[in-house]
C-alpha atoms as a PDB file:
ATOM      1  CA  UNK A   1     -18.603   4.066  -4.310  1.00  0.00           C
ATOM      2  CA  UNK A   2     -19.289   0.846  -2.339  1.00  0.00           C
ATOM      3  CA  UNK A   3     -19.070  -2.675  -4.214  1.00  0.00           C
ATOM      4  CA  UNK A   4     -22.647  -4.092  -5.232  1.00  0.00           C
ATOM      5  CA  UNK A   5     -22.172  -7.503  -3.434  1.00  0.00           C
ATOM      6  CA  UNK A   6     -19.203  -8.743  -4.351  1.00  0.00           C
ATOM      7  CA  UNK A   7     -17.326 -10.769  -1.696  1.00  0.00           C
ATOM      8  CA  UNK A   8     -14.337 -13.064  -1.637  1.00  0.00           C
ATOM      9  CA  UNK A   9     -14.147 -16.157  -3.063  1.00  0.00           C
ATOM     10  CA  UNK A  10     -16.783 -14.936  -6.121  1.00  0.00           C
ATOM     11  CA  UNK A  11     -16.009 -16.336  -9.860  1.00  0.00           C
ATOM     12  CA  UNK A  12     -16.105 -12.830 -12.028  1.00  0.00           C
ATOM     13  CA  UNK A  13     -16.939 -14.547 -15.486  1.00  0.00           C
ATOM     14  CA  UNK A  14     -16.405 -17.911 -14.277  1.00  0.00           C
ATOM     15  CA  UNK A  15     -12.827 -17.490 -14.367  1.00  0.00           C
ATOM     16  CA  UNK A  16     -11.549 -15.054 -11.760  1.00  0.00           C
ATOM     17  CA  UNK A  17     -11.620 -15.864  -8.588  1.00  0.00           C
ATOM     18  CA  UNK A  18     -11.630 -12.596  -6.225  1.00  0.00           C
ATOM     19  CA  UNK A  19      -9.348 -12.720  -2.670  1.00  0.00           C
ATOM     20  CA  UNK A  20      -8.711  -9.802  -1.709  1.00  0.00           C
ATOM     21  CA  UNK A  21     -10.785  -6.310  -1.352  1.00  0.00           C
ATOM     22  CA  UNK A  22      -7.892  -3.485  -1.489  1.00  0.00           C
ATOM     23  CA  UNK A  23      -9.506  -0.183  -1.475  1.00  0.00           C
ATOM     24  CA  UNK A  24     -13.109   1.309  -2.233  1.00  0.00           C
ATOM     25  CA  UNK A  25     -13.046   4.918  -3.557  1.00  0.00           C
ATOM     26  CA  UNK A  26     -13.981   7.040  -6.276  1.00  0.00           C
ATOM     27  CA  UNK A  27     -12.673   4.726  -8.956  1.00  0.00           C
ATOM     28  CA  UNK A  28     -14.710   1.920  -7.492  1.00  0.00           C
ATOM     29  CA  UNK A  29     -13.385  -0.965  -5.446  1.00  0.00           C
ATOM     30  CA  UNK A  30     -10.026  -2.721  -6.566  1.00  0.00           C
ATOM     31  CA  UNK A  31      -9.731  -6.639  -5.916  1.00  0.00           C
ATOM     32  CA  UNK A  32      -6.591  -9.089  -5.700  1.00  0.00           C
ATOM     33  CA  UNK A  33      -8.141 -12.109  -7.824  1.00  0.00           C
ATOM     34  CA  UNK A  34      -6.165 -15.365  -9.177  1.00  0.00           C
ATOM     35  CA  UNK A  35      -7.088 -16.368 -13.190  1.00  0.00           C
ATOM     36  CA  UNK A  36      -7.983 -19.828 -12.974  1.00  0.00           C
ATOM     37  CA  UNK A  37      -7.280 -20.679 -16.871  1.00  0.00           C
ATOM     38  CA  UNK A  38      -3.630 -19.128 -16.030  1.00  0.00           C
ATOM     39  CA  UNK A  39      -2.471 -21.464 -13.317  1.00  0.00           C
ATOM     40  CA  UNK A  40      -4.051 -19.048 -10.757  1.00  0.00           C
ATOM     41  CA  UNK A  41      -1.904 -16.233 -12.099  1.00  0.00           C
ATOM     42  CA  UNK A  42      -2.911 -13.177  -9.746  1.00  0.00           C
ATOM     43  CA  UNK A  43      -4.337  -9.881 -11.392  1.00  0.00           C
ATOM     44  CA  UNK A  44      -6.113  -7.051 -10.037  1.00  0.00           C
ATOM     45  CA  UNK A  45      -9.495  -6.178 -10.827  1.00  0.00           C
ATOM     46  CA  UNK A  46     -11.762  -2.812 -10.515  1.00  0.00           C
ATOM     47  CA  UNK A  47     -15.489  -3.108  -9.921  1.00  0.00           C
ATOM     48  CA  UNK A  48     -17.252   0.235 -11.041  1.00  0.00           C
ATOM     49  CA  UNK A  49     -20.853   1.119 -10.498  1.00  0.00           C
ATOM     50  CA  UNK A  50     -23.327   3.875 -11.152  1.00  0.00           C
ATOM     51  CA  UNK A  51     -23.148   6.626 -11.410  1.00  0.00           C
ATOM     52  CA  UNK A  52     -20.469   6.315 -14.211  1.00  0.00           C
ATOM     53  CA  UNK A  53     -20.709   5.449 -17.734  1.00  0.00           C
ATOM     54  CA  UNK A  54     -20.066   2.171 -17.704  1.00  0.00           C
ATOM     55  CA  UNK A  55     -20.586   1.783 -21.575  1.00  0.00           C
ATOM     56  CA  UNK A  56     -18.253   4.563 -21.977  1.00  0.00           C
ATOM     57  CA  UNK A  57     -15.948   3.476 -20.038  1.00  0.00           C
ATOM     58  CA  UNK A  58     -15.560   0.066 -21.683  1.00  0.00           C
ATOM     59  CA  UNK A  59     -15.059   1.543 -24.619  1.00  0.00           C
ATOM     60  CA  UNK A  60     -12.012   3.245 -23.167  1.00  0.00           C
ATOM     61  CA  UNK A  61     -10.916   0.541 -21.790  1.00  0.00           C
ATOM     62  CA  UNK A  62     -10.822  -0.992 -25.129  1.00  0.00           C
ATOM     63  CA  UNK A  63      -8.789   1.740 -26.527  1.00  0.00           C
ATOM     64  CA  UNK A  64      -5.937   1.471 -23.664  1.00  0.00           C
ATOM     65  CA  UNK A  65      -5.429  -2.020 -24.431  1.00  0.00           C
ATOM     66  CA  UNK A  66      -3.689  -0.629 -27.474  1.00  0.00           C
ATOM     67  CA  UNK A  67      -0.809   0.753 -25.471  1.00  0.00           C
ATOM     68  CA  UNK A  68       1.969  -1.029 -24.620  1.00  0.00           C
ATOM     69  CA  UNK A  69       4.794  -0.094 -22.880  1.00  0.00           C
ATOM     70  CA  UNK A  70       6.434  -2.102 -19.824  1.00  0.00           C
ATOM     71  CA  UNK A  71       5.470   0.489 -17.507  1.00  0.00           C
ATOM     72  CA  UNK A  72       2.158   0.448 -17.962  1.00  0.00           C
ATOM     73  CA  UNK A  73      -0.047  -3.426 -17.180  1.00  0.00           C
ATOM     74  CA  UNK A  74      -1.133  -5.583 -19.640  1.00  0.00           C
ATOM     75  CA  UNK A  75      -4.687  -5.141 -19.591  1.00  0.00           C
ATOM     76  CA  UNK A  76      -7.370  -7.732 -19.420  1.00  0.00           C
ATOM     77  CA  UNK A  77     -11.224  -7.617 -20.787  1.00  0.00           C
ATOM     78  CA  UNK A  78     -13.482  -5.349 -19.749  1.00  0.00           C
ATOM     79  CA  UNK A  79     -16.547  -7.944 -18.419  1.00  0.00           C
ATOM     80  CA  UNK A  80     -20.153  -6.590 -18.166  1.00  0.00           C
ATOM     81  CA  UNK A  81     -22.249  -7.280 -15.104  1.00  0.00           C
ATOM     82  CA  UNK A  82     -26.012  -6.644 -14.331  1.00  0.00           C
ATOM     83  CA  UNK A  83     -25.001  -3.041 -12.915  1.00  0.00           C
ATOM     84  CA  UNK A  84     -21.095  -3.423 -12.874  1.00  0.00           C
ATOM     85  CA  UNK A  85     -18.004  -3.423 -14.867  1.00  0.00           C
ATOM     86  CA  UNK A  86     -15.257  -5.438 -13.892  1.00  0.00           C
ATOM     87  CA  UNK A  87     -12.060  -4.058 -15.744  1.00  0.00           C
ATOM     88  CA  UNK A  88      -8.854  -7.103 -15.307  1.00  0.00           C
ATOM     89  CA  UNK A  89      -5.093  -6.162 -15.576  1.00  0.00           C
ATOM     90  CA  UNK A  90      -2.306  -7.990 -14.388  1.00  0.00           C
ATOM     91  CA  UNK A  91      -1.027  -8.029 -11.158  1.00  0.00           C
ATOM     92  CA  UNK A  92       2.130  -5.916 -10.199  1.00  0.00           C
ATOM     93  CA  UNK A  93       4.206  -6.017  -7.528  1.00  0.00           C
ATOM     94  CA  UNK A  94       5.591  -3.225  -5.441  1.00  0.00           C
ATOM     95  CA  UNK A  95       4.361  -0.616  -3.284  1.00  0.00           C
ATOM     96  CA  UNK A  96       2.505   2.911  -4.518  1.00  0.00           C
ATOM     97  CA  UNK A  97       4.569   5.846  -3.755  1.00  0.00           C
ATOM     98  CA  UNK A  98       1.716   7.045  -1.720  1.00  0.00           C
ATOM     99  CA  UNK A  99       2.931   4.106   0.593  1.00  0.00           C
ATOM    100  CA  UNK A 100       6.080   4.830   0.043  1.00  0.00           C
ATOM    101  CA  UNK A 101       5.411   8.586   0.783  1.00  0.00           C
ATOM    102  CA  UNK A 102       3.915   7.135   4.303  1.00  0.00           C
ATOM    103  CA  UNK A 103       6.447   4.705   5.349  1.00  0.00           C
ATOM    104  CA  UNK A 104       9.305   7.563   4.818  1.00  0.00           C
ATOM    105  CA  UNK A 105       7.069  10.098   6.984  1.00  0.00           C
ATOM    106  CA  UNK A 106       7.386   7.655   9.700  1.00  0.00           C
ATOM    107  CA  UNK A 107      11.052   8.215   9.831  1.00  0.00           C
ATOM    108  CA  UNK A 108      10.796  11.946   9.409  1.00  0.00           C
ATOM    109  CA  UNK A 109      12.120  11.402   5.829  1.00  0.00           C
ATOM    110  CA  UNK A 110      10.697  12.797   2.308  1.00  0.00           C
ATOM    111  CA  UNK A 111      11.631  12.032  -1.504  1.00  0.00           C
ATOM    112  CA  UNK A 112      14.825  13.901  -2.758  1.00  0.00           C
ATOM    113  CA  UNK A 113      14.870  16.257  -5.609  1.00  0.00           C
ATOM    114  CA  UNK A 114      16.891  13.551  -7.087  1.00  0.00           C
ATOM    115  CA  UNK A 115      14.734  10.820  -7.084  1.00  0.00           C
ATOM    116  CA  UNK A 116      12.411  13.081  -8.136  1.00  0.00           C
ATOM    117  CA  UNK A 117      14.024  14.013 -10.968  1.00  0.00           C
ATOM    118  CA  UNK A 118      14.729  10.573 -11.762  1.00  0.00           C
ATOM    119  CA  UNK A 119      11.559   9.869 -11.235  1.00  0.00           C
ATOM    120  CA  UNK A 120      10.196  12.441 -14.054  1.00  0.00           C
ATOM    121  CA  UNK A 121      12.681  10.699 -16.312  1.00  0.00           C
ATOM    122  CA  UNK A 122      11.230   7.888 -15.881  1.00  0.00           C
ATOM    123  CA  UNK A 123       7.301   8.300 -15.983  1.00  0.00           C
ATOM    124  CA  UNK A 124       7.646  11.014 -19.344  1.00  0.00           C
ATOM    125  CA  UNK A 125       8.372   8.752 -21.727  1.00  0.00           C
ATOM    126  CA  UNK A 126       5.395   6.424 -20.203  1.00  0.00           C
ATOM    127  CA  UNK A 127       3.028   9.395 -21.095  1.00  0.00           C
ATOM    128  CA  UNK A 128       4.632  10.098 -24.595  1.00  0.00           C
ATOM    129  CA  UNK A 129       3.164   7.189 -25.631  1.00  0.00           C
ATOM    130  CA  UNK A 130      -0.126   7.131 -23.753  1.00  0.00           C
ATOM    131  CA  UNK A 131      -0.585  11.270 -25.452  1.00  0.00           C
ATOM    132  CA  UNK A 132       0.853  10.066 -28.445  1.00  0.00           C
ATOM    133  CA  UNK A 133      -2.270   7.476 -28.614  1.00  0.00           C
ATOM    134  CA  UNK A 134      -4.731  11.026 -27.924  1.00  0.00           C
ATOM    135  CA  UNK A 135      -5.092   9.061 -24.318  1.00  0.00           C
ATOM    136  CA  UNK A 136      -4.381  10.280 -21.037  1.00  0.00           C
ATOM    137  CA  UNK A 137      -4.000   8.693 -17.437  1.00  0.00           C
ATOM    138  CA  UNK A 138      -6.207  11.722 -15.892  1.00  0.00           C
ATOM    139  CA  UNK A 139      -5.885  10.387 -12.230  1.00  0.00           C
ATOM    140  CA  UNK A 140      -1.718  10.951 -11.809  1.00  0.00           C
ATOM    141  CA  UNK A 141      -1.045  10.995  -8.228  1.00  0.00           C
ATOM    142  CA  UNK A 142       1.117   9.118  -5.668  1.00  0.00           C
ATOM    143  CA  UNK A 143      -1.737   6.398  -5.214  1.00  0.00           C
ATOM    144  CA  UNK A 144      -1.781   5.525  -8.577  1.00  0.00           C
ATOM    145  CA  UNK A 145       1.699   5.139  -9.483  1.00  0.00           C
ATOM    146  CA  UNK A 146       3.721   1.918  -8.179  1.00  0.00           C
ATOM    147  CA  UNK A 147       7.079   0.947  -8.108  1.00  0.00           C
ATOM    148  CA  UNK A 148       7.816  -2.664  -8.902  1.00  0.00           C
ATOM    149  CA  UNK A 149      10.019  -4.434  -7.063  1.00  0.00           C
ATOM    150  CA  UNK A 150      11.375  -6.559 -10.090  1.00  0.00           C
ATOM    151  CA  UNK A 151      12.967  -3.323 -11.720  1.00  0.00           C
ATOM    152  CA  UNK A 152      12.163  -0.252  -9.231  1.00  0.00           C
ATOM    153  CA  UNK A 153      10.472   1.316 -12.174  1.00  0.00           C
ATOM    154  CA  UNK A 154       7.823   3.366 -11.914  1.00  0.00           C
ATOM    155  CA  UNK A 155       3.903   1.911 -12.949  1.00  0.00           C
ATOM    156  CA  UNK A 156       1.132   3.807 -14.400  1.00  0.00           C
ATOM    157  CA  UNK A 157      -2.513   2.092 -12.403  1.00  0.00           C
ATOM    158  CA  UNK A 158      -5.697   3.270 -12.662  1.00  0.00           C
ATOM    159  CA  UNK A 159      -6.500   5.158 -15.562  1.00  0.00           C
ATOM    160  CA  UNK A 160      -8.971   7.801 -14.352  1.00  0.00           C
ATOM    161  CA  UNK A 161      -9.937   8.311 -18.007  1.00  0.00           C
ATOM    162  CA  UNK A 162     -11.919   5.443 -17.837  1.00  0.00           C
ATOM    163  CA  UNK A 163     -14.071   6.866 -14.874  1.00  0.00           C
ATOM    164  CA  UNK A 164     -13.945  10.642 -16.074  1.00  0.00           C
ATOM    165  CA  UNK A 165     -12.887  13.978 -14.499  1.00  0.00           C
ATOM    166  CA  UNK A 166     -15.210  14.124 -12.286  1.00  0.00           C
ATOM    167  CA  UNK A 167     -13.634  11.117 -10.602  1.00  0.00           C
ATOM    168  CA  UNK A 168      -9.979  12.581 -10.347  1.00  0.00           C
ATOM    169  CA  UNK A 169      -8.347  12.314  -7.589  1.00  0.00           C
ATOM    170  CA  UNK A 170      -8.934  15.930  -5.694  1.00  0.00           C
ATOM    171  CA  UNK A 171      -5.515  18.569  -5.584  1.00  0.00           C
ATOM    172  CA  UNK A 172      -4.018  16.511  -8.296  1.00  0.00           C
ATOM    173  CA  UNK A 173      -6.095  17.381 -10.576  1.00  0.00           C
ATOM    174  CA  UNK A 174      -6.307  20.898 -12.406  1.00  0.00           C
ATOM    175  CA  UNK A 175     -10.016  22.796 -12.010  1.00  0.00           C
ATOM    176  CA  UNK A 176     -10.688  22.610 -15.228  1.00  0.00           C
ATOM    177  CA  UNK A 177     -10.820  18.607 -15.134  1.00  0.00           C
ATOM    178  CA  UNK A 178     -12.462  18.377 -12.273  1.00  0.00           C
ATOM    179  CA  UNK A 179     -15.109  21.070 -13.453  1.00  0.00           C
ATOM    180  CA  UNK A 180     -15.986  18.752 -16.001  1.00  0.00           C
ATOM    181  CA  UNK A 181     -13.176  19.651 -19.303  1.00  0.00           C
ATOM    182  CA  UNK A 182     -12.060  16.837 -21.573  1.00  0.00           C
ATOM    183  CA  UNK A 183      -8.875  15.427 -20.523  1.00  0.00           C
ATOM    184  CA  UNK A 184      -5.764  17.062 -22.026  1.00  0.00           C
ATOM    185  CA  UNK A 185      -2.314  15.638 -21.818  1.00  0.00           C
ATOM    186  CA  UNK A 186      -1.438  19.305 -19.977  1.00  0.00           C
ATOM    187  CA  UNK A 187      -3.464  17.972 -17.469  1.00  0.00           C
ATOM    188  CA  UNK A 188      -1.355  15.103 -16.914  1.00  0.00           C
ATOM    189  CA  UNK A 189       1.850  16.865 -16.726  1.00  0.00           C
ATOM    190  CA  UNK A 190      -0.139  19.085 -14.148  1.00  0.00           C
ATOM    191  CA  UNK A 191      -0.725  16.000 -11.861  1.00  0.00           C
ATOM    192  CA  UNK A 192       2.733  15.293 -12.316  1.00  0.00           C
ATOM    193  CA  UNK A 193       4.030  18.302 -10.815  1.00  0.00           C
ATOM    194  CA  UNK A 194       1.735  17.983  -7.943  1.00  0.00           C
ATOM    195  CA  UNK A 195       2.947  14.887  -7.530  1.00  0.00           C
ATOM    196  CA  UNK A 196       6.406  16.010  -7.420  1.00  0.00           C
ATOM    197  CA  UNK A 197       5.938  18.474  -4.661  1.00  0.00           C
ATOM    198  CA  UNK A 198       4.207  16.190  -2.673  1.00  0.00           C
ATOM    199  CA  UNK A 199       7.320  13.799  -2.135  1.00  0.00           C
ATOM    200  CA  UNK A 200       9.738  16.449  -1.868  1.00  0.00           C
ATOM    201  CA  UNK A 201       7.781  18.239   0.546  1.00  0.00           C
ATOM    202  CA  UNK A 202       6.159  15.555   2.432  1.00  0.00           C
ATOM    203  CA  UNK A 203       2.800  17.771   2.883  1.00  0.00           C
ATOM    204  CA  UNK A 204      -0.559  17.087   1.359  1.00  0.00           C
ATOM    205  CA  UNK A 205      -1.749  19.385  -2.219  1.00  0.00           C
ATOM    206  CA  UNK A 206      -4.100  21.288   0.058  1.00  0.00           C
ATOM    207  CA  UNK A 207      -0.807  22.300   2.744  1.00  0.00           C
ATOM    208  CA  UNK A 208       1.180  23.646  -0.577  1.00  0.00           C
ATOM    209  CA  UNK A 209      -1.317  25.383  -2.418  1.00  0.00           C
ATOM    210  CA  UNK A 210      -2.741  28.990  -1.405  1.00  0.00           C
ATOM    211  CA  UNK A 211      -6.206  29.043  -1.563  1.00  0.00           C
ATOM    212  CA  UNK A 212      -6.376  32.740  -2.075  1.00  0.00           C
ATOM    213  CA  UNK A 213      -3.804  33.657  -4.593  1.00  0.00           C
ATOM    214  CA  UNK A 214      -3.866  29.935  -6.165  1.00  0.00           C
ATOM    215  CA  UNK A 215       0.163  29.881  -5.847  1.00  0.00           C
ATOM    216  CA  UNK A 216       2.220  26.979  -4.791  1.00  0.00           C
ATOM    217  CA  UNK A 217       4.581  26.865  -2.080  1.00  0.00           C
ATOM    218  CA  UNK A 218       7.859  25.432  -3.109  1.00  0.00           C
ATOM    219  CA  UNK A 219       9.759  23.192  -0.258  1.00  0.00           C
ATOM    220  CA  UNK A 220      12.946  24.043   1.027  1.00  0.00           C
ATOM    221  CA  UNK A 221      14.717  21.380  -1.145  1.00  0.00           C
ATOM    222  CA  UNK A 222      14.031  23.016  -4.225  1.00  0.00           C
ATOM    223  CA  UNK A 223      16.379  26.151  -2.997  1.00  0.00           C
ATOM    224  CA  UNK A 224      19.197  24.368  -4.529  1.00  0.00           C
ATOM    225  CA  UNK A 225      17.789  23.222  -7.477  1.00  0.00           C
ATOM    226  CA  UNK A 226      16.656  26.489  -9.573  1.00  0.00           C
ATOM    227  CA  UNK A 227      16.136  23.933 -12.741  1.00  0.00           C
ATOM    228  CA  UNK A 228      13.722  21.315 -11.539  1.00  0.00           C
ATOM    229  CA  UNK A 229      11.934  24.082 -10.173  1.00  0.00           C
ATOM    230  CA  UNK A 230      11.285  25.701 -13.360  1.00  0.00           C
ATOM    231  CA  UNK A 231      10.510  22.818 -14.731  1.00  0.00           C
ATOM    232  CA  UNK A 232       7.667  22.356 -11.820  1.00  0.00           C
ATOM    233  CA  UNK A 233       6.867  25.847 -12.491  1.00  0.00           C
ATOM    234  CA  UNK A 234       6.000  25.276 -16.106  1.00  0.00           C
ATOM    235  CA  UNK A 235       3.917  22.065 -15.168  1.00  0.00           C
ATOM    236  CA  UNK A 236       1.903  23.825 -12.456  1.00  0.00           C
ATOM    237  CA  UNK A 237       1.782  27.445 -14.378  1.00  0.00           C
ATOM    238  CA  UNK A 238      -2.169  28.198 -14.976  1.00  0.00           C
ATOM    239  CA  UNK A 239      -0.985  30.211 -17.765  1.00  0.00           C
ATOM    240  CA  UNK A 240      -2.146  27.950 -21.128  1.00  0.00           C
ATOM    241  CA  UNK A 241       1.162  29.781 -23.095  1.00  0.00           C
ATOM    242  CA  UNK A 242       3.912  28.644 -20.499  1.00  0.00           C
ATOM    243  CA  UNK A 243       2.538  25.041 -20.282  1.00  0.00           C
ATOM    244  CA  UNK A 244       4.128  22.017 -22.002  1.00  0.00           C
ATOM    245  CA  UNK A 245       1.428  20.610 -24.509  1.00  0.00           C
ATOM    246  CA  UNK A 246       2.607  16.984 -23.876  1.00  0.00           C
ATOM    247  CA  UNK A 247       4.982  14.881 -22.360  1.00  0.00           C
ATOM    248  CA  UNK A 248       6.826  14.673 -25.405  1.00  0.00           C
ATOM    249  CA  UNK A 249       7.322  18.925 -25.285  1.00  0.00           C
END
């Protein structure tokens, strides 16, 4: 989804300034900005175009900026453009874990179960609240979740529930999302477990799932650590009766 003229140095409501273009993708393309009415405070700020619905997706936004936690940004207005929506939220700093993720495969390294573990401690009670709200994140994935460097904790960014399934990021993501189905906290929890494998294994979703018999290959470094693994299990099981409902469960 490419950015419909916006360039550095452009005033976004007459107030933020944009710097920096970080990424173009599905959820449209993410700016570093500086809020001029907040001593040039930096926040980041997501452009998205058609083909989503940008009314609906305001509204959404609206209903996020209800959740607070200190995990997850404070969340700025959603500002209307002739054919855009800019949607502000502070700034945060740290690296993604998908960076993260890269920097450690230079060194031959992956995630450990335990900091995996930890790091499920961590995020659940994040998505109590967002499920307890009937909200979901519905883009979980290594991209979208940061760790600060004021506290190491982990940071919900980029709510694909604003954009809609269709717009999840692909492997992370259960079918049924991306086939179109309302967003379900299960689905989060699915993402999650992807998620999981991914840093203990190092691989891609598409290197640990089977195309054929739709079964995912556990790493090595789950052998010694039967309980995390059925907990992965039950986030990644496609039966609907073995799943946990919600983050909470």
């Amino acid at each position: 989804m490419a950015s419909t003229g916006a360039a550095a140095g452009q005033l976004i409501a007459g107030r933020y300034r944009l710097e920096d273009c970080l990424s173009q993708g599905s959820q449209g393309s993410l700016w570093r900005g500086a809020d001029q009415l907040a001593g040039e405070a930096p926040v980041a700020l997501r452009q998205l175009t058609a083909p989503l619905d940008l009314v609906r997706a305001a509204e959404l936004w609206g209903r996020l900026q209800g959740v607070l936690h200190p995990q997850v940004p404070r969340l700025g207005g959603a500002i209307r453009g002739a054919d855009s929506l800019w949607l502000v939220r502070e700034w945060q700093g740290g690296r993604t874990f998908q960076q993260l993720l890269a920097a450690r495969a230079e060194r031959q390294l992956v995630f450990g179960a335990g900091e995996v573990l930890l790091l499920l401690r961590q995020l659940l009670p994040v998505l109590t609240v967002l499920h307890s709200q009937e909200l979901v994140h519905g883009d979980l994935c290594p991209a979208n979740l940061l760790r600060r460097d004021s506290d190491g904790l982990p940071v919900l960014l980029d709510f694909g529930l604003v954009c809609g399934g269709a717009f999840a990021t692909p492997a992370y993501a259960p079918p049924e999302l991306v086939q179109g189905a309302a967003p379900q906290p299960w689905m989060d929890l699915h993402a999650l477990g992807v998620t999981a494998l991914v840093l203990i294994s190092g691989d891609p979703p598409e290197k640990l799932l089977d195309p054929v018999s739709m079964q995912w290959r556990w790493p090595a470094a789950l052998g010694s650590e039967p309980e995390l693994q059925a907990l992965l299990a039950r986030l990644l099981g496609i039966d609907g009766a073995g799943r946990f409902p919600s983050a909470a469960q």
